[in-house]
C-alpha atoms as a PDB file:
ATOM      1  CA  UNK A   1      -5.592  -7.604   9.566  1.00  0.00           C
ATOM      2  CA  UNK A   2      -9.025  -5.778   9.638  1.00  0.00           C
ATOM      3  CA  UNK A   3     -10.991  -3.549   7.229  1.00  0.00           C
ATOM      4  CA  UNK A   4      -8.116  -1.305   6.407  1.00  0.00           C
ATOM      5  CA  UNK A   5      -6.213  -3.968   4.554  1.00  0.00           C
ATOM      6  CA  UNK A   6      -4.975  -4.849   0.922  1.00  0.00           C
ATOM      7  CA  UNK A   7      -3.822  -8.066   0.594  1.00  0.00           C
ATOM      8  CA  UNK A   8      -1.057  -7.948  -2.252  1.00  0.00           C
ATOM      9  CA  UNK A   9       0.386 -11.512  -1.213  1.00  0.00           C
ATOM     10  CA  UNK A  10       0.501 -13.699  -4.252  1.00  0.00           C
ATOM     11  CA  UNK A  11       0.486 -10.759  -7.023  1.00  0.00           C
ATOM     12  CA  UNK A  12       2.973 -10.492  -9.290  1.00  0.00           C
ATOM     13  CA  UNK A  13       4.876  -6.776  -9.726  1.00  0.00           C
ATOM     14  CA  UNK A  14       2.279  -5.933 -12.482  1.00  0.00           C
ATOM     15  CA  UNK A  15      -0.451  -7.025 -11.101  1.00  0.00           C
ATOM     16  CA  UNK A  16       0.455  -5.238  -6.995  1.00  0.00           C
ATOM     17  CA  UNK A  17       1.344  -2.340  -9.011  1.00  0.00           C
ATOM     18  CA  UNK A  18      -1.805  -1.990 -11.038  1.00  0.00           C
ATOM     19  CA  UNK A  19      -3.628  -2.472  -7.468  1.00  0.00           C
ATOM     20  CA  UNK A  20      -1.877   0.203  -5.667  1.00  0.00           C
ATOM     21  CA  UNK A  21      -2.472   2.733  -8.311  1.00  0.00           C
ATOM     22  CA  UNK A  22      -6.172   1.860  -8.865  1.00  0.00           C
ATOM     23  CA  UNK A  23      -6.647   1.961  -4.497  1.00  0.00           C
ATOM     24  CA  UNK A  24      -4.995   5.087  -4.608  1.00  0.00           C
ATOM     25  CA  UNK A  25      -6.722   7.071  -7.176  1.00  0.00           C
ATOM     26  CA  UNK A  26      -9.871   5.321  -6.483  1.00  0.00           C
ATOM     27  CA  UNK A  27     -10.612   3.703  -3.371  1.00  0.00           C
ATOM     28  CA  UNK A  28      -9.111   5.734  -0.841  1.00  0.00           C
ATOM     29  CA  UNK A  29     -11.882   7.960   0.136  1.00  0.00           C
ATOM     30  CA  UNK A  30     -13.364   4.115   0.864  1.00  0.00           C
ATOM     31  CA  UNK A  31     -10.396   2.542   3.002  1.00  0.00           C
ATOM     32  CA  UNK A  32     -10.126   6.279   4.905  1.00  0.00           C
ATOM     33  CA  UNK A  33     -13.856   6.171   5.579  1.00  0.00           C
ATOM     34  CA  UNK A  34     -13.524   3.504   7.708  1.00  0.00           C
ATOM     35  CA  UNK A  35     -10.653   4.039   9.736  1.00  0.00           C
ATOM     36  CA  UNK A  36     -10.481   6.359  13.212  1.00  0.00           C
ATOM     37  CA  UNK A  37      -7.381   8.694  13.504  1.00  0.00           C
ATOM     38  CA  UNK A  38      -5.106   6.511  14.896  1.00  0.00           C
ATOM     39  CA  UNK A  39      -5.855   3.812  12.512  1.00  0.00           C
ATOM     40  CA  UNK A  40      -2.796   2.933   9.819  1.00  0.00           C
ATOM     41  CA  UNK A  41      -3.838   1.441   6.408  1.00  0.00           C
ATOM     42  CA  UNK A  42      -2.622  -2.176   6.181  1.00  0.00           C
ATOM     43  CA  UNK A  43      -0.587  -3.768   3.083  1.00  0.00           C
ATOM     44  CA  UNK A  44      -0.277  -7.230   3.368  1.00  0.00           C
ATOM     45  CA  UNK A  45       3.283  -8.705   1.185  1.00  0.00           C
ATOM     46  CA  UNK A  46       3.640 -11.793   2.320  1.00  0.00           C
ATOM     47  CA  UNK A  47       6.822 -13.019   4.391  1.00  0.00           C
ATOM     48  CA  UNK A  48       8.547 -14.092   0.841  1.00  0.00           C
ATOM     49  CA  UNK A  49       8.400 -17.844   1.650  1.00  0.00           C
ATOM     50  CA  UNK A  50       7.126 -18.362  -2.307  1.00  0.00           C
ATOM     51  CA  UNK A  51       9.850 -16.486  -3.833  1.00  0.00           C
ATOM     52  CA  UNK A  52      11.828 -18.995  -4.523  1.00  0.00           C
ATOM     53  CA  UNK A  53      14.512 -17.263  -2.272  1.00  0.00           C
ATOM     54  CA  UNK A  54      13.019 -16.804   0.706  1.00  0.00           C
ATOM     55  CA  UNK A  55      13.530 -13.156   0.026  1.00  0.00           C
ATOM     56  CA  UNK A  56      10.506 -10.256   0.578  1.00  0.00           C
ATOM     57  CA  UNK A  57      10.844  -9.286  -2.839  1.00  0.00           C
ATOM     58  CA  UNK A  58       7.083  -8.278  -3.416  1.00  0.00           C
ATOM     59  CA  UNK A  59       7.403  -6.250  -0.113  1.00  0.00           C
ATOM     60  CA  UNK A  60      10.093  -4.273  -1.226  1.00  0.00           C
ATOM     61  CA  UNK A  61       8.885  -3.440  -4.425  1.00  0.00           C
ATOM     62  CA  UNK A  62       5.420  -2.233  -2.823  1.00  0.00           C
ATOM     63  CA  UNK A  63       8.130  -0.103  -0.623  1.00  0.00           C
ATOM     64  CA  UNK A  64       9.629   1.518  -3.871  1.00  0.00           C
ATOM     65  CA  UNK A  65       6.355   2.077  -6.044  1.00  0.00           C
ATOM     66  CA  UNK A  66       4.805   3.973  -2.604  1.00  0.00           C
ATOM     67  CA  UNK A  67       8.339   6.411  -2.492  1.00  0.00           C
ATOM     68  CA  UNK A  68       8.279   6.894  -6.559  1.00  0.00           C
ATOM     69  CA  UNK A  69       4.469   8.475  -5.721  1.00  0.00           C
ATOM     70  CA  UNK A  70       4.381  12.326  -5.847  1.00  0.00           C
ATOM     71  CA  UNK A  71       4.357  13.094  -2.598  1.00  0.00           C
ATOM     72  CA  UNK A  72       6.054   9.715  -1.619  1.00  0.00           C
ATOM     73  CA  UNK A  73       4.145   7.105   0.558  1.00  0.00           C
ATOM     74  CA  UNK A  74       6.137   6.175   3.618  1.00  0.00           C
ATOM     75  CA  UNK A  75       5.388   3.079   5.245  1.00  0.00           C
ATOM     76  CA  UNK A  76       6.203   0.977   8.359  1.00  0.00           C
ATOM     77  CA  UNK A  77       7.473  -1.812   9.057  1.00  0.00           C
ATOM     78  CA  UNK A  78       4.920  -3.726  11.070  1.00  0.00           C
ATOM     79  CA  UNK A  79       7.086  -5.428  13.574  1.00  0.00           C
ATOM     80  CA  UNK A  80       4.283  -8.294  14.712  1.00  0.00           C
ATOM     81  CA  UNK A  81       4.282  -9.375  11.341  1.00  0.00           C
ATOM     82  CA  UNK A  82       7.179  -9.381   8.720  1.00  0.00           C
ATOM     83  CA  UNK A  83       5.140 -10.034   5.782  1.00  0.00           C
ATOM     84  CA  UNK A  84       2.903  -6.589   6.501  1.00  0.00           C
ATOM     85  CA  UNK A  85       3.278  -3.034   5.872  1.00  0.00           C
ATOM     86  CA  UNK A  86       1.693  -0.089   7.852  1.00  0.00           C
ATOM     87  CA  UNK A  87       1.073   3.624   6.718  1.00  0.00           C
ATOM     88  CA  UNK A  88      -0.357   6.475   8.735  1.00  0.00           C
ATOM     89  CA  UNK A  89      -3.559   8.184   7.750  1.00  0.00           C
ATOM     90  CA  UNK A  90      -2.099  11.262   7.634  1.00  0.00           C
ATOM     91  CA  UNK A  91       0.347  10.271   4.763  1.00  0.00           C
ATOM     92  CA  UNK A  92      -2.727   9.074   2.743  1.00  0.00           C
ATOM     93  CA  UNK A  93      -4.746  12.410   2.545  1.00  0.00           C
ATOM     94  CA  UNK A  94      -3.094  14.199  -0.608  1.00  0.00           C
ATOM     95  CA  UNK A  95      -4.513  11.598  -2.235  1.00  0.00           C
ATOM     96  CA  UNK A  96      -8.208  12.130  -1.784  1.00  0.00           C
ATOM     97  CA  UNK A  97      -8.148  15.530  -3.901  1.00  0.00           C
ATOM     98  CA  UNK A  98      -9.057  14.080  -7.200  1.00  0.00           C
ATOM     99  CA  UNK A  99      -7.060  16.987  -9.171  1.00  0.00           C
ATOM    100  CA  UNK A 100      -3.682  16.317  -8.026  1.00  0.00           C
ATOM    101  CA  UNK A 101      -3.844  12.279  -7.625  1.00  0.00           C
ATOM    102  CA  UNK A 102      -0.661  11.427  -8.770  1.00  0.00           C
ATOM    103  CA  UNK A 103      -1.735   7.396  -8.678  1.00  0.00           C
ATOM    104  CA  UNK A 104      -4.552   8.548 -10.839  1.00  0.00           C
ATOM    105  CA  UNK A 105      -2.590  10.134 -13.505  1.00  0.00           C
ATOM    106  CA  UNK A 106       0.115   6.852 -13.987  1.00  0.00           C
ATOM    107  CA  UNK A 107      -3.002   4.241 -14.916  1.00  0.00           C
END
């Protein structure tokens, strides 16, 4: 899936939470440094073949924690790949300003 990737697939909630909120306060300005303007950052689920119910449960929840951020994270669907999500640049860049980085203040 390239440079601009996080691979959550395996994590438990905790754990893709705990990930999410330490990228987002932390490694951003890293992940963003590398991609062009038309580049979308890449979350990688999993399909949900491991949950036991063939459900994307880890997906969804990655869906919810992004939305409960301050401003919420919207992300794609990634229709070449079920088990991936996609978000624009542009919804990324309130959270390089140190001072208001919501993901920084929950860890």
């Amino acid at each position: 899936h390239g440079e601009n990737a996080l691979d959550l697939h395996g994590f438990h909630h905790t754990t893709a939470q705990f990930v999410l909120r330490y990228v987002f306060a932390f490694k951003l300005r890293d992940f963003m440094h590398e991609m062009d303007e038309s580049s979308d950052l890449v979350i990688v689920t999993g399909k949900g073949r491991h949950s036991g119910k063939n459900q994307q449960v880890l997906k969804q929840f990655v869906i919810e924690e992004l939305l409960s951020f301050q401003p919420p994270v919207e992300c794609r669907k990634y229709s070449a790949d079920s088990g991936v999500l996609r978000i624009k640049k542009s919804q990324l860049l309130p959270y390089i300003n140190d001072e208001q980085n919501y993901a920084a203040k929950q860890l």
